[in-house]
Protein backbone atom coordinates (compact mmCIF):
# COMPACT_ATOMS: atom_id res chain seq x y z
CA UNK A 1 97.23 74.19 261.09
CA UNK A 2 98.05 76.44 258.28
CA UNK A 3 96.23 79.23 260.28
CA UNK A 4 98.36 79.21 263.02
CA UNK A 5 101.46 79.16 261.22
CA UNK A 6 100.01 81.87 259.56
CA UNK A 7 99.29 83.76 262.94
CA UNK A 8 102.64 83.12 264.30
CA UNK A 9 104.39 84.85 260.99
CA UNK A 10 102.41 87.83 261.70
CA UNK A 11 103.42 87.98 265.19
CA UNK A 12 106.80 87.53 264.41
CA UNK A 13 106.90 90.37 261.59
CA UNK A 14 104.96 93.11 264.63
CA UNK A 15 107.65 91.73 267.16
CA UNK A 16 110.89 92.39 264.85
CA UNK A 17 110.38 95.80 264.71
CA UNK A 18 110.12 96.41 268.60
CA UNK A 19 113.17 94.36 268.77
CA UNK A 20 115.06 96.52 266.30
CA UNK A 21 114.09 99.64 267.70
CA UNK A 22 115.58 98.61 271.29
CA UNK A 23 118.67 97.36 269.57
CA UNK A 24 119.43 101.02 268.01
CA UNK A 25 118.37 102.31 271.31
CA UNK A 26 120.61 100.59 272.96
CA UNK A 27 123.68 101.70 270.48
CA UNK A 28 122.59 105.46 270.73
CA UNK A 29 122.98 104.95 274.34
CA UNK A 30 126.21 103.62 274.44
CA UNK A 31 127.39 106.14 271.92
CA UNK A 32 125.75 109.05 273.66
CA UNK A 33 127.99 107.29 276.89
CA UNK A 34 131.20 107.37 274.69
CA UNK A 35 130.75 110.95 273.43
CA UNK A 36 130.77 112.08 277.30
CA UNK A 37 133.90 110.13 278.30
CA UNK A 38 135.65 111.38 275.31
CA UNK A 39 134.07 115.25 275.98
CA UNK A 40 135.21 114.36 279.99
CA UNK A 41 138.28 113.40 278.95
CA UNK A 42 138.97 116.55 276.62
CA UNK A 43 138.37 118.81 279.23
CA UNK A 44 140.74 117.37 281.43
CA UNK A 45 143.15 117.50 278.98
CA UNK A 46 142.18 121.02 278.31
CA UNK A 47 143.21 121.84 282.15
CA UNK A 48 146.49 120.64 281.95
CA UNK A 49 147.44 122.14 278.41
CA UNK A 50 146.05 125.36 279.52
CA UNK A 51 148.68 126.73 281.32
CA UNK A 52 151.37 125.36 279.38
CA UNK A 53 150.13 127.08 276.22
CA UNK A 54 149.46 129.80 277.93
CA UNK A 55 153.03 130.01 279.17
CA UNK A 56 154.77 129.29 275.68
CA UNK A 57 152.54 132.12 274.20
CA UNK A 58 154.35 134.65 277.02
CA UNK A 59 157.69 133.06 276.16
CA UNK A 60 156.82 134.03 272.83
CA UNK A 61 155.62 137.56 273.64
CA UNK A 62 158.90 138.04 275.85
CA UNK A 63 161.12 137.22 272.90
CA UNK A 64 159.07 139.21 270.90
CA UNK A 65 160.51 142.17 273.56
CA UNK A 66 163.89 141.07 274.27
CA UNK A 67 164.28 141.49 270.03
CA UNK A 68 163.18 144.78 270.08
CA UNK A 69 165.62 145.53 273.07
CA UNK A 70 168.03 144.09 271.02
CA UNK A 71 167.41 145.94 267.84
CA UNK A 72 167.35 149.63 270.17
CA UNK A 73 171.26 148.35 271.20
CA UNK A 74 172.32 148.00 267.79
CA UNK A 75 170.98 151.28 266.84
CA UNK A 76 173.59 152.65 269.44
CA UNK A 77 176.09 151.09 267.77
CA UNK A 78 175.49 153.38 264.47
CA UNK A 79 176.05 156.21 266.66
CA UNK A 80 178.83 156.06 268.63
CA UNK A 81 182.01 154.93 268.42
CA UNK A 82 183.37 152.01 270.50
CA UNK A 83 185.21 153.93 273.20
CA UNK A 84 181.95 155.99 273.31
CA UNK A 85 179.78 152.65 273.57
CA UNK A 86 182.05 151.50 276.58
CA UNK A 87 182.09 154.95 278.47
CA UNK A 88 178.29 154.23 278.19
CA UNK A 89 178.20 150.89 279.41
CA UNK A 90 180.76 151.62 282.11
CA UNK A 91 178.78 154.46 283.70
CA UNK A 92 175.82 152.66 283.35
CA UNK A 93 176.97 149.15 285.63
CA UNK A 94 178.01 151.47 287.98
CA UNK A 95 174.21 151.53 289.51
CA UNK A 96 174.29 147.64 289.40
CA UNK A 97 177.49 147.25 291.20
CA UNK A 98 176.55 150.39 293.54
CA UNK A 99 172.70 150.48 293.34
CA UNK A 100 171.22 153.41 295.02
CA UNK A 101 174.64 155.02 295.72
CA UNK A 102 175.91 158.84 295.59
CA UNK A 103 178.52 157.08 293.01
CA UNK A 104 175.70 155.80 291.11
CA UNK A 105 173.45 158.59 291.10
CA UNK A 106 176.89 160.93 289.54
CA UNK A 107 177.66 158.28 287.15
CA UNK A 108 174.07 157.98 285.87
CA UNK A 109 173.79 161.50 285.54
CA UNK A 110 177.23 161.91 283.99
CA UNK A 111 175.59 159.29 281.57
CA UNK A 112 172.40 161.02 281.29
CA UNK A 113 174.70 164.73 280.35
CA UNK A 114 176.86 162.72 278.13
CA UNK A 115 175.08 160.52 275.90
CA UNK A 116 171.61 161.85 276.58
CA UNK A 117 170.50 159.70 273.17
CA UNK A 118 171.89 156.83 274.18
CA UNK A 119 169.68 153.31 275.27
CA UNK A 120 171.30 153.58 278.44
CA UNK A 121 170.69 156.90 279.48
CA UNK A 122 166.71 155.93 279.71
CA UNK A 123 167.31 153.08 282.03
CA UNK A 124 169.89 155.14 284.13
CA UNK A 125 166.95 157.79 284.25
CA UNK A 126 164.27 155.12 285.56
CA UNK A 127 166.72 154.03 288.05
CA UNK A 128 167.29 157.61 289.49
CA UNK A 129 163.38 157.53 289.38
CA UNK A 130 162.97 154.34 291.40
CA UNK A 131 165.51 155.60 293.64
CA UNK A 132 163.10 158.51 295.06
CA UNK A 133 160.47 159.14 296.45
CA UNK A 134 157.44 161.53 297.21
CA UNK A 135 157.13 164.22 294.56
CA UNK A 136 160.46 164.02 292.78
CA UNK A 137 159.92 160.45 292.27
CA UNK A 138 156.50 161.16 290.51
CA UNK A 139 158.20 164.09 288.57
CA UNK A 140 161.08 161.95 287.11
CA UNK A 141 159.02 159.15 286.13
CA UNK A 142 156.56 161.76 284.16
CA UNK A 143 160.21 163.06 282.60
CA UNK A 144 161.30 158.91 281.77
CA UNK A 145 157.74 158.70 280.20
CA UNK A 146 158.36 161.67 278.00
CA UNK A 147 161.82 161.74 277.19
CA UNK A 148 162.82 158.08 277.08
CA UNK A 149 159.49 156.43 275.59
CA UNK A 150 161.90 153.62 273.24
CA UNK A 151 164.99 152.47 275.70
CA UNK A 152 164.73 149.05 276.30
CA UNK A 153 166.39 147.20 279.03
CA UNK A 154 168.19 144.12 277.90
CA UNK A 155 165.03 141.70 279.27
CA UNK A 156 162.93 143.05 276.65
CA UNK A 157 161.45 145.87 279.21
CA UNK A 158 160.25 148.75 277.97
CA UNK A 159 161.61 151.65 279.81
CA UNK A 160 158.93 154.52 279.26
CA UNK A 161 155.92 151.85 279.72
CA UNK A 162 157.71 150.40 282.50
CA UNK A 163 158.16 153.75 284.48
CA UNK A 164 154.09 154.38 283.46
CA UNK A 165 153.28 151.48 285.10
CA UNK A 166 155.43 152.62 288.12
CA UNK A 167 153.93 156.04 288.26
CA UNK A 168 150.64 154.32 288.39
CA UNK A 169 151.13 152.74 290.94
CA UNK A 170 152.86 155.17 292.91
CA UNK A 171 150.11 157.67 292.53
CA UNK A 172 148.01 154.63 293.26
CA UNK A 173 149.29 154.30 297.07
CA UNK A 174 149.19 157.91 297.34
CA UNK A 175 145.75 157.71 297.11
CA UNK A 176 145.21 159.09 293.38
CA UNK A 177 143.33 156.39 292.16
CA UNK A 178 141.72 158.23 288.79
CA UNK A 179 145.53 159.62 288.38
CA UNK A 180 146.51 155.87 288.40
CA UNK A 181 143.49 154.26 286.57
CA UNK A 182 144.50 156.77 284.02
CA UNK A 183 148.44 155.23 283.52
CA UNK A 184 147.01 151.98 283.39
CA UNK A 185 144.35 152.79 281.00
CA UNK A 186 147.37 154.36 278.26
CA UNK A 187 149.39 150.67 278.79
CA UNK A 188 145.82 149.17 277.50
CA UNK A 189 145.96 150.81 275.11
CA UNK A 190 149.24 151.55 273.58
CA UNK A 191 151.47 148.69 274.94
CA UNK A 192 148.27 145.94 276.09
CA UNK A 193 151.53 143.01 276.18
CA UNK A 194 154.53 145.48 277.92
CA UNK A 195 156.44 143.00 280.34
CA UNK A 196 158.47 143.69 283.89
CA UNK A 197 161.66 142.02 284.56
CA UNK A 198 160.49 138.83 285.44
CA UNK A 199 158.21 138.42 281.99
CA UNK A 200 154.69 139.05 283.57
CA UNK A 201 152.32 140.87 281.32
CA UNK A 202 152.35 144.84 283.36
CA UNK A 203 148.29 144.74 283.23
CA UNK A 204 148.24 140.91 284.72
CA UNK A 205 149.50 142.96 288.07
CA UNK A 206 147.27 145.72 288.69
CA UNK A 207 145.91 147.07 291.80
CA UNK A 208 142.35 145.55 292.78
């Protein structure tokens, strides 16, 4: 009698540890199964966040601009008077009220004679620029690139890496695509975050 009892104690003791090892089995499993809902679910949360960070990060690029644009305006203000700073602004709204009009094209270049220094004389140059076409339009944005490299329009745009970006792609459609690679390659490099007027990044819209 006392042998079997004896023989069923050892069986017992070689059966415990099978019957531990399925038991951690068992818990690695279901924690292996937990680690890919939670890695599932992660990703998916990932997708959605994506964009919006990616959005508020350009928000904060934009104001990043806009300050600048800011900051050129004030310097204006050291360095002309007030009736000066109106004559300015009042030649200058001519081309939005009249876009693309003899009177706008005489007031911009009255503003361009005038205050040649001035913030708004680079923008009134890139408009004259975007208002023609062929050769002189790829002449005056090569003169807005060198003469007005720090105007700012008042959305943060950058008026001598704005009209770079236009004379790429102008020289782009005219079928110089090294001339254009090579406007777009400067932007890289000096001005890799320059927005346009709606707040894109300039190198997210490139030619394919």
């Amino acid at each position: 009698m006392f042998r079997y009892v004896w023989m069923w104690g050892v069986v017992c003791c070689l059966a415990c540890p099978v019957v531990a090892a399925d038991a951690d089995s068992e818990r690695i499993a279901a924690l292996e199964a937990r680690v890919a809902e939670l890695e599932a679910q992660l990703e998916a949360l990932s997708e959605r966040l994506g964009p919006l960070i990616a959005e508020a990060k350009q928000r904060q690029v934009v104001d990043r601009w806009r300050e600048r644009a800011r900051q050129r305006m004030r310097d204006d203000a050291e360095v002309y008077k007030e009736d000066e700073l109106r004559e300015i602004e009042q030649l200058y709204q001519v081309s939005n009220r009249q876009r693309n009009s003899d009177e706008a094209r005489e007031a911009l270049t009255q503003l361009m004679d005038q205050y040649p220094e001035s913030n708004r004389a680079g923008c009134g140059a890139l408009y004259l620029a975007q208002w023609s076409s062929g050769d002189e339009r790829i002449s005056r944005l090569r003169e807005v690139i060198e003469r007005y490299p720090n105007s700012f329009y008042g959305d943060g745009v950058q008026v001598g890496t704005y009209a770079r970006y236009l004379l790429g792609w102008t020289l782009h459609r005219a079928g110089d695509k090294e001339g254009a690679r090579e406007q777009f390659e400067i932007i890289a490099d000096e001005s890799p975050n320059a927005i346009g007027h709606r707040g894109q990044r300039l190198l997210d819209a490139l030619p394919g």
